[in-house]
Protein backbone atom coordinates (compact mmCIF):
# COMPACT_ATOMS: atom_id res chain seq x y z
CA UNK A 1 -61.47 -30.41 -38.58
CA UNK A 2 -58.87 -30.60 -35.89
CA UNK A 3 -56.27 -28.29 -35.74
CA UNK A 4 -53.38 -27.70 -33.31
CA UNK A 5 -51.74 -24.59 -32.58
CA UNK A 6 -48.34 -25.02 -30.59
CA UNK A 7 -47.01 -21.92 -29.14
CA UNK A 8 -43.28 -21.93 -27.66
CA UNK A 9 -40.89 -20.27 -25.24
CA UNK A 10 -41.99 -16.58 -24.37
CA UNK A 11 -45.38 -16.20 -26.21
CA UNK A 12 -47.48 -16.48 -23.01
CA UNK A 13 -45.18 -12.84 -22.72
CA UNK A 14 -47.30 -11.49 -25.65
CA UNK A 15 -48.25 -7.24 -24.66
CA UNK A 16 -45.00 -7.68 -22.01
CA UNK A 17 -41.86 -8.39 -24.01
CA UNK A 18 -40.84 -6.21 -26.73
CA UNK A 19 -43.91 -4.31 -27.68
CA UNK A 20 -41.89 -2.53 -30.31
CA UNK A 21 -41.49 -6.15 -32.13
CA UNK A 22 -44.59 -8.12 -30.94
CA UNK A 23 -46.90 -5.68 -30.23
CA UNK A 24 -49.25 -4.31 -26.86
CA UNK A 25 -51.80 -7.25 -27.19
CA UNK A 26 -51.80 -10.06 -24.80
CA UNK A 27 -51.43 -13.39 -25.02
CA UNK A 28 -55.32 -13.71 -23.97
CA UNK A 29 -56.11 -11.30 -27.00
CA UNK A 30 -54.37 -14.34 -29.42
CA UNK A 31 -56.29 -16.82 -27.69
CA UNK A 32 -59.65 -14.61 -28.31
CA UNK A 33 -58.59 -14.21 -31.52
CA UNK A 34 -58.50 -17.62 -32.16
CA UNK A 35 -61.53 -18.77 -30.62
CA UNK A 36 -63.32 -16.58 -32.64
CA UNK A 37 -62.13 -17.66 -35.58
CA UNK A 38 -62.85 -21.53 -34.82
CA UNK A 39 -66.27 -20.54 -33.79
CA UNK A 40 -66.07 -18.91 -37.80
CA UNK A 41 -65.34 -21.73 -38.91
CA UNK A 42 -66.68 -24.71 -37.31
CA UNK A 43 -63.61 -26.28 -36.87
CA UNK A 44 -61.81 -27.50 -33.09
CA UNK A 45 -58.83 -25.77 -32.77
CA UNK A 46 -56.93 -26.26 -29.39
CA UNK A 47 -54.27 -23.83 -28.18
CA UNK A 48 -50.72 -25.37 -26.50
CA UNK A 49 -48.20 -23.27 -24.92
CA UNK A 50 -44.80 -24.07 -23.28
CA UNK A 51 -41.93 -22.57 -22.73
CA UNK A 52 -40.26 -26.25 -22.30
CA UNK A 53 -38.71 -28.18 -25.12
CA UNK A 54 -39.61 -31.70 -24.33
CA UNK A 55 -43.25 -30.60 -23.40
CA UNK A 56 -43.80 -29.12 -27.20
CA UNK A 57 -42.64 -32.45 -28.48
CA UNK A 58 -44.58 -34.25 -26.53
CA UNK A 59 -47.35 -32.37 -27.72
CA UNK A 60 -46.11 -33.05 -31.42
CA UNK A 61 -46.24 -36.41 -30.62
CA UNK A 62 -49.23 -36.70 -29.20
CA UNK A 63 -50.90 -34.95 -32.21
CA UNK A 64 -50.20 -38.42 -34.09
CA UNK A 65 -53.14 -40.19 -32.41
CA UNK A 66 -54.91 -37.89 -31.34
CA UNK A 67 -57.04 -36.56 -34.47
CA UNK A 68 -55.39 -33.86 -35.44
CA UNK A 69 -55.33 -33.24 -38.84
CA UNK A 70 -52.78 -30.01 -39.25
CA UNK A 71 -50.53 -28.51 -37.56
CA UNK A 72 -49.42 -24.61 -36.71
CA UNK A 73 -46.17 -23.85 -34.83
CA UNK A 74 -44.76 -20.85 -33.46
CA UNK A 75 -41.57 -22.46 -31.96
CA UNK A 76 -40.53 -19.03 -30.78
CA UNK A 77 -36.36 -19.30 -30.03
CA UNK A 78 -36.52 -23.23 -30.85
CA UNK A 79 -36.76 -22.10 -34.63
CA UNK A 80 -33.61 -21.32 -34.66
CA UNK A 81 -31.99 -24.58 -32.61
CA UNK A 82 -34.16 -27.14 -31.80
CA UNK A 83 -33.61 -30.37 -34.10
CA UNK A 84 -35.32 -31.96 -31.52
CA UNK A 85 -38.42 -30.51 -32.40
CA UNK A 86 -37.83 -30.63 -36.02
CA UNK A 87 -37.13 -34.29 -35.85
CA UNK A 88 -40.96 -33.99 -33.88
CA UNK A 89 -42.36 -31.99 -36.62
CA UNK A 90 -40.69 -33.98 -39.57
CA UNK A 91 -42.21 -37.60 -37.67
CA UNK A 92 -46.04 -36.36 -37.83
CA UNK A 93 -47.48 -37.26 -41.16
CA UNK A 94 -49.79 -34.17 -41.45
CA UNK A 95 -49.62 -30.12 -42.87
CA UNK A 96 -48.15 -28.18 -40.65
CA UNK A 97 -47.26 -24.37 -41.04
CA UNK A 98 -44.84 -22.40 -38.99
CA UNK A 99 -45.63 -19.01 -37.88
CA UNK A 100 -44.01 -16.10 -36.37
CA UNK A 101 -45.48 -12.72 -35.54
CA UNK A 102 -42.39 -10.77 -36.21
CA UNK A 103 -40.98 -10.61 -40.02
CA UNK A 104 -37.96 -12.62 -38.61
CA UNK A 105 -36.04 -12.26 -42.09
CA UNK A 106 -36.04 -8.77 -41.38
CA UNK A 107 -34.30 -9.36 -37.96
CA UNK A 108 -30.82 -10.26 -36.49
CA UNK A 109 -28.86 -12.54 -38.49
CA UNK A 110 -29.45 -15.73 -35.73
CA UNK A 111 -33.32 -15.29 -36.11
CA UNK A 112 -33.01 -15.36 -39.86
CA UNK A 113 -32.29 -18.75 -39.46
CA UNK A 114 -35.00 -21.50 -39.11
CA UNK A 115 -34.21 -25.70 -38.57
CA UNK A 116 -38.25 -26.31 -38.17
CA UNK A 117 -39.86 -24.53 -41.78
CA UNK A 118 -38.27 -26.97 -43.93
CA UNK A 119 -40.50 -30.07 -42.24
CA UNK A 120 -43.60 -27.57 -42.32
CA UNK A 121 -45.60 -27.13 -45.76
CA UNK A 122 -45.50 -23.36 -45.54
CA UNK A 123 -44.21 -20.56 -43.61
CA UNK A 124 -46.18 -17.13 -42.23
CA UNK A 125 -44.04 -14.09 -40.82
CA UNK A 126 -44.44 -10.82 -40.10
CA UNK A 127 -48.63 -10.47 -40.18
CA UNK A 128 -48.55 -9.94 -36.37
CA UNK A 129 -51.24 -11.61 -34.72
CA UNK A 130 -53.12 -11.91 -37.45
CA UNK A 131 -50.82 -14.00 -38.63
CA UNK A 132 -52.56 -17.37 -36.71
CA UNK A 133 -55.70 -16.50 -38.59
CA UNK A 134 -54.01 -16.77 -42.20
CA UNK A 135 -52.87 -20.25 -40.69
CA UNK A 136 -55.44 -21.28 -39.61
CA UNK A 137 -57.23 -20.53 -43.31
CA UNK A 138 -54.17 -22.05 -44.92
CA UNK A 139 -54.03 -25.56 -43.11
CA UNK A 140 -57.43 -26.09 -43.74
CA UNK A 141 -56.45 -25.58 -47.61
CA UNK A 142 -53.65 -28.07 -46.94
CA UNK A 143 -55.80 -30.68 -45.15
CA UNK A 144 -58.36 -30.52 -47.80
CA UNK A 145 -55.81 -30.80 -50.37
CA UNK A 146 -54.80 -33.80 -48.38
C-alpha cells in the first residue's frame, strides 16, 4: 500500500514551538516514528512537509497519479483557511484522514474551526504524535474498505 502523509506550515518546528501544546519531541522523532511503523507494516509510506500553500497542493495533486492509495493531512494553520487546499483534498478520489497533534476542539475558538475535515473520511486530534500511527492503521481500513 501507498500512503502519503502531508505535513504543513510549522511542523518541521515539532520539540521547538510550544512544547506545552505539541510536545519536546522533534520533528525527526515523527519521522522515526513513522518509519517504524511502515517497516510494521509492509506498507510505503512517504513523508511531505511544507510550510508553503501551493507546494502542499501540488503534492495533493500529484498524489492522483502517482499510486497513492490514502491520504493523511496535518494542514497545520491551513485547517482553518485554506479552501485552496480543500478544493485539493476534495479533487483526489481516495481516503484521506486529517490529523492534528493538539485536541484543537479544546483550543481557541479560530482553531476550532476546520475547512479541510469535511473532504477527509475521518478526523484524529489530540493523540499527540501518536496520533500519525492511528492514521496510518485507519487509512489502511479505509483503503481496504475501498
Amino acid at each position: 500500500m501507498k500512503i502519503l502523509i502531508i505535513n504543513g506550515p510549522n511542523l518541521n518546528f515539532l520539540g521547538i514551538r510550544e512544547k506545552a501544546v505539541y510536545g519536546t519531541r522533534n520533528y525527526d522523532d515523527l519521522l522515526k516514528m513513522i518509519e517504524e511503523k511502515a517497516k510494521e507494516t509492509g506498507d510505503r509510506v512517504e513523508v511531505f512537509q511544507s510550510n508553503h500553500e501551493g507546494a502542499i497542493i501540488d503534492r495533493i495533486q500529484d498524489a492522483y497519479s502517482d499510486g497513492t492509495e490514502g491520504i493523511i493531512i496535518n494542514p497545520g494553520a491551513y485547517t482553518h483557511y485554506s479552501y485552496a487546499i480543500r478544493d485539493a483534498l476534495a479533487s483526489v478520489d481516495m481516503p484521506k484522514i486529517e490529523i492534528h497533534i493538539s485536541d484543537i476542539n479544546a483550543r481557541e475558538a479560530f482553531r476550532q474551526v476546520s475547512v479541510t475535515a469535511e473532504v477527509c473520511n475521518e478526523q484524529i486530534k489530540g493523540l499527540g504524535l501518536e496520533g500519525y500511527l492511528t492514521a496510518i492503521d485507519h487509512i489502511k481500513e479505509l483503503i481496504n474498505e475501498g
